[in-house]
N, C-alpha and C. Protein backbone atom coordinates (compact mmCIF):
# COMPACT_ATOMS: atom_id res chain seq x y z
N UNK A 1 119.39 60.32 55.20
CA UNK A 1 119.36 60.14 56.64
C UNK A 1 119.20 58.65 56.90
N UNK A 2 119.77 58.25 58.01
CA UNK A 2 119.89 56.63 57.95
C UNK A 2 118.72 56.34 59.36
N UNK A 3 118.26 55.24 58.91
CA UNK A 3 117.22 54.61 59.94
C UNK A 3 117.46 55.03 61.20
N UNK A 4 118.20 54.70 61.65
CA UNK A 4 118.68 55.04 62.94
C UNK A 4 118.71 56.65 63.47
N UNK A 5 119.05 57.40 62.75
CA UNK A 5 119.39 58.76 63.08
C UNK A 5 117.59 59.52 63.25
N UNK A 6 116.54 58.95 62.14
CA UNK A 6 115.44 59.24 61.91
C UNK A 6 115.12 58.57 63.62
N UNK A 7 115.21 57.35 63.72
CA UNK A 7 114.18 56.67 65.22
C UNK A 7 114.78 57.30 66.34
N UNK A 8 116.18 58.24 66.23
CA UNK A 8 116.95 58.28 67.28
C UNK A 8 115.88 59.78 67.40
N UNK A 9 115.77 60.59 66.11
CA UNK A 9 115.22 62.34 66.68
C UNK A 9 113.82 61.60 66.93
N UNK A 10 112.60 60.63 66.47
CA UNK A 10 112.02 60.87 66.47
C UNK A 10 111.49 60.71 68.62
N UNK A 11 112.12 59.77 68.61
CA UNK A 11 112.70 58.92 70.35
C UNK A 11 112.74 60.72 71.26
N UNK A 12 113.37 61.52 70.49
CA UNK A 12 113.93 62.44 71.38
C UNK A 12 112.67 63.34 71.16
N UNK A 13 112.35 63.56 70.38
CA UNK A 13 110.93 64.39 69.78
C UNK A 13 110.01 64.04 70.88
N UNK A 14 109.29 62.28 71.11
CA UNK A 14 108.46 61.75 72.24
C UNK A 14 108.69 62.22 73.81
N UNK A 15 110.13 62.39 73.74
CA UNK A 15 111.16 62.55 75.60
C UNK A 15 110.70 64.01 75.81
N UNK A 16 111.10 65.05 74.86
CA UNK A 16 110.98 66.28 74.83
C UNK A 16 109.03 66.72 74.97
N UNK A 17 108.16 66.13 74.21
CA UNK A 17 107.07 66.10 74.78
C UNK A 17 106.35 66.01 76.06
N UNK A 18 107.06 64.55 76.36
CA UNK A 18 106.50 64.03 77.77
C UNK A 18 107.32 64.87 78.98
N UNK A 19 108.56 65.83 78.78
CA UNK A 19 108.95 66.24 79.45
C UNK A 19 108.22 67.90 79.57
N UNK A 20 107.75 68.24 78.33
CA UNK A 20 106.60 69.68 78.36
C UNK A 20 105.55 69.54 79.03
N UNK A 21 105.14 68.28 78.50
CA UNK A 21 103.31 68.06 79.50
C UNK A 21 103.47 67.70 80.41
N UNK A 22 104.33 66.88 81.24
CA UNK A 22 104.82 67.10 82.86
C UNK A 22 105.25 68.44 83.19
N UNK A 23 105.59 68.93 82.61
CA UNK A 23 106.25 70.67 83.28
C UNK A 23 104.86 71.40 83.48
N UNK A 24 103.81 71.59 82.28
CA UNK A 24 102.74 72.25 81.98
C UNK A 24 101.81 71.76 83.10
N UNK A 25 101.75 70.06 82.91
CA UNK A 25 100.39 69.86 84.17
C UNK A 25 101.07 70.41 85.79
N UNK A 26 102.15 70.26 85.75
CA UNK A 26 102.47 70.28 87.47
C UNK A 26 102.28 72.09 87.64
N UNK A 27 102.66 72.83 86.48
CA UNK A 27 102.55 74.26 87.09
C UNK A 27 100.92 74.27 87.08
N UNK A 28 99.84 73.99 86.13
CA UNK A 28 98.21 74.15 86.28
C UNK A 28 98.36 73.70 87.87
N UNK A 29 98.69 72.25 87.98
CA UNK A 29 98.22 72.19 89.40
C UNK A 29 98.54 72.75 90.57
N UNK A 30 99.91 73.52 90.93
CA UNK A 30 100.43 74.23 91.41
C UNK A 30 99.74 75.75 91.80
N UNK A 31 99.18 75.72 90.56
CA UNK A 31 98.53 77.27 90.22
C UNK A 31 97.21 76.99 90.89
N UNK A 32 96.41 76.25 90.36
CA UNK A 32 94.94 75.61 91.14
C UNK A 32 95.39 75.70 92.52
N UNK A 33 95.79 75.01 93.12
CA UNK A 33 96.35 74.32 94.43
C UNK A 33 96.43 75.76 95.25
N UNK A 34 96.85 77.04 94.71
CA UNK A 34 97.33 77.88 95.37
C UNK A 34 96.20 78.63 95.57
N UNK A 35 95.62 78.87 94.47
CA UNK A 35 94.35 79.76 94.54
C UNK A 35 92.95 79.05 95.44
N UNK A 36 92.97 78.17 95.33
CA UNK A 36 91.84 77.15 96.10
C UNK A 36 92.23 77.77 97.38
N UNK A 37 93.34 77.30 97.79
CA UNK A 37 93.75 77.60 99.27
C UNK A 37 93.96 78.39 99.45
N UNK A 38 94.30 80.12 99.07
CA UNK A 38 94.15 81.57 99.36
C UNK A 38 92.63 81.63 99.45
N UNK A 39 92.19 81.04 98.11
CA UNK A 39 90.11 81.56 98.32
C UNK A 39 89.63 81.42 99.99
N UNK A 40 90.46 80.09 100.72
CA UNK A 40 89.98 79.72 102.35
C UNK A 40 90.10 80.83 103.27
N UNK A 41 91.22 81.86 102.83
CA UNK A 41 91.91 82.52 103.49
C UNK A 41 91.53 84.00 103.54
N UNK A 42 90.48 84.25 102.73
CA UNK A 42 89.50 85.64 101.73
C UNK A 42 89.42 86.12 103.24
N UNK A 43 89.46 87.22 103.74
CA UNK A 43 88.87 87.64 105.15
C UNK A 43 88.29 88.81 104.40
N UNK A 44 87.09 88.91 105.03
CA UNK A 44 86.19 89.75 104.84
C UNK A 44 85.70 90.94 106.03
N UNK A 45 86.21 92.36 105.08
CA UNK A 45 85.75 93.54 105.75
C UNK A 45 85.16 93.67 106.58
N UNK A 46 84.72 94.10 107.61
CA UNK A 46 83.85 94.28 108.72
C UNK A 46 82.51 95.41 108.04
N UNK A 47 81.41 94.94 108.00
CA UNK A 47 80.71 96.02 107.78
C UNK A 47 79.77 96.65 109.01
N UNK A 48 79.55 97.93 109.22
CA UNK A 48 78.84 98.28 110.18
C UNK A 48 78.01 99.23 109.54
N UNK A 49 76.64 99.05 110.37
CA UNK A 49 75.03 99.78 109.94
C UNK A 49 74.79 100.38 110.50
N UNK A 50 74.29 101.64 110.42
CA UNK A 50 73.86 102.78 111.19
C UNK A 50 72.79 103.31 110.94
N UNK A 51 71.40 103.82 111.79
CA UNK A 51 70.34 103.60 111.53
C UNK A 51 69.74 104.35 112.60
N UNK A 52 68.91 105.32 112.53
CA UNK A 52 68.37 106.27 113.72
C UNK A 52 67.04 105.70 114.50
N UNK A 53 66.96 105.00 115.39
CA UNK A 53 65.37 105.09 116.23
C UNK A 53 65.22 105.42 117.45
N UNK A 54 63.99 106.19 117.67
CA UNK A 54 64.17 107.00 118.69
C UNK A 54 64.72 107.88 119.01
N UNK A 55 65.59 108.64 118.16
CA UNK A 55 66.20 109.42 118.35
C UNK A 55 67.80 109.19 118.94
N UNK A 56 67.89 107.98 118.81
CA UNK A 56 69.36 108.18 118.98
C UNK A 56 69.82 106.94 118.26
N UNK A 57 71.14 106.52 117.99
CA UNK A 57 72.19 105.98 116.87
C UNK A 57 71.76 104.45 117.05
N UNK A 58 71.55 103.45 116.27
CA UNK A 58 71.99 101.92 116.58
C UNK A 58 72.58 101.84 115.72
N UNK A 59 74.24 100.87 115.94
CA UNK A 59 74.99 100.71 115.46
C UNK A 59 75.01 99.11 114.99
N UNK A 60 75.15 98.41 114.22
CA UNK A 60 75.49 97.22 114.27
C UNK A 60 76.68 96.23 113.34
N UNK A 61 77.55 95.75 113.43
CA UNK A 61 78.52 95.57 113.23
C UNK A 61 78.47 94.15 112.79
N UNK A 62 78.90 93.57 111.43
CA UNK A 62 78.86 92.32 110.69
C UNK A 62 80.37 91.83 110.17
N UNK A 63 80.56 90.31 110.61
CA UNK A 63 81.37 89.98 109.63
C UNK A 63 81.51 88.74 108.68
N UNK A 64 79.97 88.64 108.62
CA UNK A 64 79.95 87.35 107.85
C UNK A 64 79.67 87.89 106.75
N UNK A 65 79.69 86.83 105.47
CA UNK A 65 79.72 87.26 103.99
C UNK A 65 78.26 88.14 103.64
N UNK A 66 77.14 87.94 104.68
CA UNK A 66 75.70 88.21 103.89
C UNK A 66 75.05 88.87 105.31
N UNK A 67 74.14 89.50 104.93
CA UNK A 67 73.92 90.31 105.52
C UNK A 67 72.44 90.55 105.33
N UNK A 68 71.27 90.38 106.10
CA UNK A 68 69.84 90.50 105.65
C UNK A 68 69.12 91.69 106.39
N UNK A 69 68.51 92.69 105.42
CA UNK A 69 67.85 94.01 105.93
C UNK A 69 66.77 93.90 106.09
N UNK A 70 65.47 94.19 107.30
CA UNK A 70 64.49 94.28 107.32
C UNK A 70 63.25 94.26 108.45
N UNK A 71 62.22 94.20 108.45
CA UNK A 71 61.77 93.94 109.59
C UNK A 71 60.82 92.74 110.52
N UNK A 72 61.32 91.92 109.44
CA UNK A 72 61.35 90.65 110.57
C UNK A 72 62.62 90.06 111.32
N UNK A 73 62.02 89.70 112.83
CA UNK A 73 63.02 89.38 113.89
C UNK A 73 64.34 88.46 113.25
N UNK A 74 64.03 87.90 112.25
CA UNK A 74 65.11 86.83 111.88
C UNK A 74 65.89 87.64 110.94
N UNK A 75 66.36 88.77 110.38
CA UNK A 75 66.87 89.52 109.55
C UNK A 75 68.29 89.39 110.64
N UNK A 76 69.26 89.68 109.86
CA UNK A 76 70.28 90.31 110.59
C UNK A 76 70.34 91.55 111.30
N UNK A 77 69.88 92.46 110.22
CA UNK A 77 69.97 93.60 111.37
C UNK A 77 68.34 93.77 111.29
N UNK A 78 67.42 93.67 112.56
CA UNK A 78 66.02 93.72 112.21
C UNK A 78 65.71 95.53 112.56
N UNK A 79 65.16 96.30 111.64
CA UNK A 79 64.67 97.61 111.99
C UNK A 79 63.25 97.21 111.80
N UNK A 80 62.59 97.93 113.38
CA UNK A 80 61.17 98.00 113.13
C UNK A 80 60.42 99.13 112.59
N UNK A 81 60.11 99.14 111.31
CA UNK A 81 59.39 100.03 111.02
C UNK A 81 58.61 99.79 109.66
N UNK A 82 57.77 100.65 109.97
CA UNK A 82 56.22 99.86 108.84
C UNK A 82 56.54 100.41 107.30
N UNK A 83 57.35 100.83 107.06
CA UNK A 83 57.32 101.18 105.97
C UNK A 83 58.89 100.37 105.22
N UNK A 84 59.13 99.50 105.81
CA UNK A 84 60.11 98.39 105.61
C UNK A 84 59.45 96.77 104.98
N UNK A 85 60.29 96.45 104.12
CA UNK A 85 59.03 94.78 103.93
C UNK A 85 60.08 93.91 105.42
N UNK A 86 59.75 92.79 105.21
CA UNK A 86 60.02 91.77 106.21
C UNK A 86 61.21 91.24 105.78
N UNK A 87 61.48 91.23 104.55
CA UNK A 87 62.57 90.41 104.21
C UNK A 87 63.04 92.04 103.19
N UNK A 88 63.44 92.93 103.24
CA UNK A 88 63.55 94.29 102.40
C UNK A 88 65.12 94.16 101.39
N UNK A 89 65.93 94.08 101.94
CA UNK A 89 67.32 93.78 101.28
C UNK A 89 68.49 92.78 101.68
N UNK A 90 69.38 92.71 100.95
CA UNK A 90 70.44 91.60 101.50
C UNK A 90 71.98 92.39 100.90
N UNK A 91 72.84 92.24 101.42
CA UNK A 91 74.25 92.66 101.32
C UNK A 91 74.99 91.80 101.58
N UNK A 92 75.79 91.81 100.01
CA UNK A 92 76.83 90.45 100.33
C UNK A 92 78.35 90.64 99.89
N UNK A 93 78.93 89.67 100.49
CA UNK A 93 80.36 90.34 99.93
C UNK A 93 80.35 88.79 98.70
N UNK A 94 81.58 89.38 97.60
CA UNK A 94 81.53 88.93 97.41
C UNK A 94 82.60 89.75 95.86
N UNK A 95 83.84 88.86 95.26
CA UNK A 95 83.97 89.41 94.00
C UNK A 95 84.94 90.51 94.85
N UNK A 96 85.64 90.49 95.88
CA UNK A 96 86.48 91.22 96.72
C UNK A 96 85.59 92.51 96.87
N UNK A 97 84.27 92.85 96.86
CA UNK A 97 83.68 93.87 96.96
C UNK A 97 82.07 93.57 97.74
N UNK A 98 81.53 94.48 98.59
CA UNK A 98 80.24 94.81 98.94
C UNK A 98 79.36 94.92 98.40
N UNK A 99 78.35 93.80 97.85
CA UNK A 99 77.02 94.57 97.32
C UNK A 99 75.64 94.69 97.82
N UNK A 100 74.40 95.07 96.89
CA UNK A 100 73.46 95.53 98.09
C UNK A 100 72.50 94.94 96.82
N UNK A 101 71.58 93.97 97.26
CA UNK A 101 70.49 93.47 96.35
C UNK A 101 69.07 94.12 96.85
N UNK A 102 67.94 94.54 96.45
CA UNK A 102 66.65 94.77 97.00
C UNK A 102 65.90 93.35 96.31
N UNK A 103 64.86 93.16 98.16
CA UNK A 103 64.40 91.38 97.90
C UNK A 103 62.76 91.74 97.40
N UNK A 104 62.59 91.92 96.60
CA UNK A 104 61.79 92.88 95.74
C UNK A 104 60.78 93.72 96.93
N UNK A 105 61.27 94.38 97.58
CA UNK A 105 60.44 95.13 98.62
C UNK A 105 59.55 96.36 97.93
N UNK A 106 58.04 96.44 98.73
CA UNK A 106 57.39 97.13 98.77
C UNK A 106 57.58 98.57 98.35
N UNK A 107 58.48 99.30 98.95
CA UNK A 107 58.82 100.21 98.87
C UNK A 107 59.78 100.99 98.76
N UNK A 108 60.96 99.59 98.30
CA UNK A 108 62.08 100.09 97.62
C UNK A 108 63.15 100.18 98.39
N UNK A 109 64.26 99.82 97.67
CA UNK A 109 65.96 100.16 98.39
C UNK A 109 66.25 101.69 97.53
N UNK A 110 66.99 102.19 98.43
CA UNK A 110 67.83 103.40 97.14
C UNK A 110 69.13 103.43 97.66
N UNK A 111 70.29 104.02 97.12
CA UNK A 111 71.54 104.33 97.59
C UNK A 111 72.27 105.76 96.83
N UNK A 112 72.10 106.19 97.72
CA UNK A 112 72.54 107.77 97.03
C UNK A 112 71.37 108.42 96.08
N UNK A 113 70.15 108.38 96.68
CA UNK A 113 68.85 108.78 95.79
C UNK A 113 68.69 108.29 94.05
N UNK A 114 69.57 106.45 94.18
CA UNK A 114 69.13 105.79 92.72
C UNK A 114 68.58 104.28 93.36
N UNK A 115 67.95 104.12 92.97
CA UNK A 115 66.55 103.38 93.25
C UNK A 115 67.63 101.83 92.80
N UNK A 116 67.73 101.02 93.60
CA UNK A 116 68.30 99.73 92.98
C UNK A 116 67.61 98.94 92.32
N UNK A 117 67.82 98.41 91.45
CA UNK A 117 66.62 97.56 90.58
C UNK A 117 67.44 96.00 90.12
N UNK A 118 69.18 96.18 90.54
CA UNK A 118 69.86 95.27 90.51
C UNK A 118 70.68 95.30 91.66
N UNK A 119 71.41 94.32 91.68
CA UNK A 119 72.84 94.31 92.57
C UNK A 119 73.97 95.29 91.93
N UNK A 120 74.10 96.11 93.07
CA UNK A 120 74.84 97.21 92.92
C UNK A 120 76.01 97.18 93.95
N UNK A 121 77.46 97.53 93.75
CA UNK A 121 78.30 97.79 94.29
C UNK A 121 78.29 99.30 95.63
N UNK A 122 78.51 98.97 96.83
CA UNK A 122 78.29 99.85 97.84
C UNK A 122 79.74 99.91 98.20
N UNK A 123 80.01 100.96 98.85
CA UNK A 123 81.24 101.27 99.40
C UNK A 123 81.59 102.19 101.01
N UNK A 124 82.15 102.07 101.78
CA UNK A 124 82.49 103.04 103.11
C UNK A 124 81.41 103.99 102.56
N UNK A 125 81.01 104.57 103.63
CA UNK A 125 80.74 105.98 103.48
C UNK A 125 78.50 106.36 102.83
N UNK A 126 78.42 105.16 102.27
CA UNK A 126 77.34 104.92 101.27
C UNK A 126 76.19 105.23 102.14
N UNK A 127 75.16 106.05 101.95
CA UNK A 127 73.75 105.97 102.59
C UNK A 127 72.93 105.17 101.50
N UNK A 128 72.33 104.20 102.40
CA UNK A 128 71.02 103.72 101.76
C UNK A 128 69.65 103.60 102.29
N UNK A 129 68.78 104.29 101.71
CA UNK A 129 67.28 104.24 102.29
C UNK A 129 66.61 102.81 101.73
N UNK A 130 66.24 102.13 103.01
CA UNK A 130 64.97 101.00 102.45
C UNK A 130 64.01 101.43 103.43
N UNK A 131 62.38 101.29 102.68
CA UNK A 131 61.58 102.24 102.88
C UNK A 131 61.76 103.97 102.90
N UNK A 132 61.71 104.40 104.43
CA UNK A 132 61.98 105.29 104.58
C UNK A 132 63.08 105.49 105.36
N UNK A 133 63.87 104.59 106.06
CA UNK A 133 64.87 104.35 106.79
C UNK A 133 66.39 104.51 106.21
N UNK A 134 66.71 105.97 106.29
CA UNK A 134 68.11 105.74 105.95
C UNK A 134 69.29 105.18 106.95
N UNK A 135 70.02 104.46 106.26
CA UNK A 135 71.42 103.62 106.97
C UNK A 135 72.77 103.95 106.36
N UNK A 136 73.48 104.22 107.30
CA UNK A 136 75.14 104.79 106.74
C UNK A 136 75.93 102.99 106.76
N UNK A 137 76.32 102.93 105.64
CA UNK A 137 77.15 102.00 105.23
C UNK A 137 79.00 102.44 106.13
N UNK A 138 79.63 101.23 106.75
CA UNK A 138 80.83 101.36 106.83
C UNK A 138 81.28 100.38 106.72
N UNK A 139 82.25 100.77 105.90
CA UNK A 139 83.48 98.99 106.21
C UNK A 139 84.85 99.63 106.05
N UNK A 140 85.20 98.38 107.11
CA UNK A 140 86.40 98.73 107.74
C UNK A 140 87.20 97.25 107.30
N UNK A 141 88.36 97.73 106.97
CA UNK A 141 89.23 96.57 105.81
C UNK A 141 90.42 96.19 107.07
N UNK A 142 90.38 95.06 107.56
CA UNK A 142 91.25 94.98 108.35
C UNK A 142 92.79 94.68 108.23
């Protein structure tokens, strides 16, 4: 093989490189670029709480990512009742799904008569008791 023919593949060997790792970085960034800017775009379920006092229905309706259960006034949805802690649970979206944390309360979260002890996945339809207060879970996927 003569000098030339060797510097000529090796020339084309370098071109053919620099032309892969330009192809490779522009699709990563392409790919990044897209997903960043769908993540802005995440719309999140509507969730609504349902909850008996007095004898008749309060409804309350959320659509931000988090959601705080309990019975102090600054909670999101505040239920008064003594057998609730102050700060009792939190519900967050998150992971394209609903979950339900207990904020180590007194007397416990449950959902479907299992006692949460972690963050657990909730869905439409879900009853959950904190304290003694059961609440019907809904979400509505717009």
């Amino acid at each position: 093989m003569t000098p030339f023919i060797g510097l000529g593949l090796r020339m084309l060997m370098m071109i053919s490189l620099f032309v892969f790792l330009v192809i490779a970085f522009s699709l990563i960034w392409k790919s990044l670029h897209t997903k960043y800017s769908q993540a802005g775009n995440l719309v999140i379920p509507m969730l609504t709480l349902c909850y008996e006092r007095y004898n008749h229905q309060v409804e309350q309706a959320f659509t931000s990512s988090e959601v705080t259960i309990g019975r102090d006034p600054e909670c999101d949805l505040s239920v008064p009742n003594s057998t609730m802690s102050a700060r009792h649970a939190t519900l967050s979206f998150h992971q394209n799904q609903w979950w339900i944390e207990d904020l180590h309360s007194t007397n416990g979260s449950y959902i479907e008569d299992l006692r949460i002890e972690e963050p657990m996945v909730i869905k439409d339809g879900d009853l959950i008791v904190c304290g003694e207060v059961p609440i019907t879970i809904s979400i509505k996927q717009y």
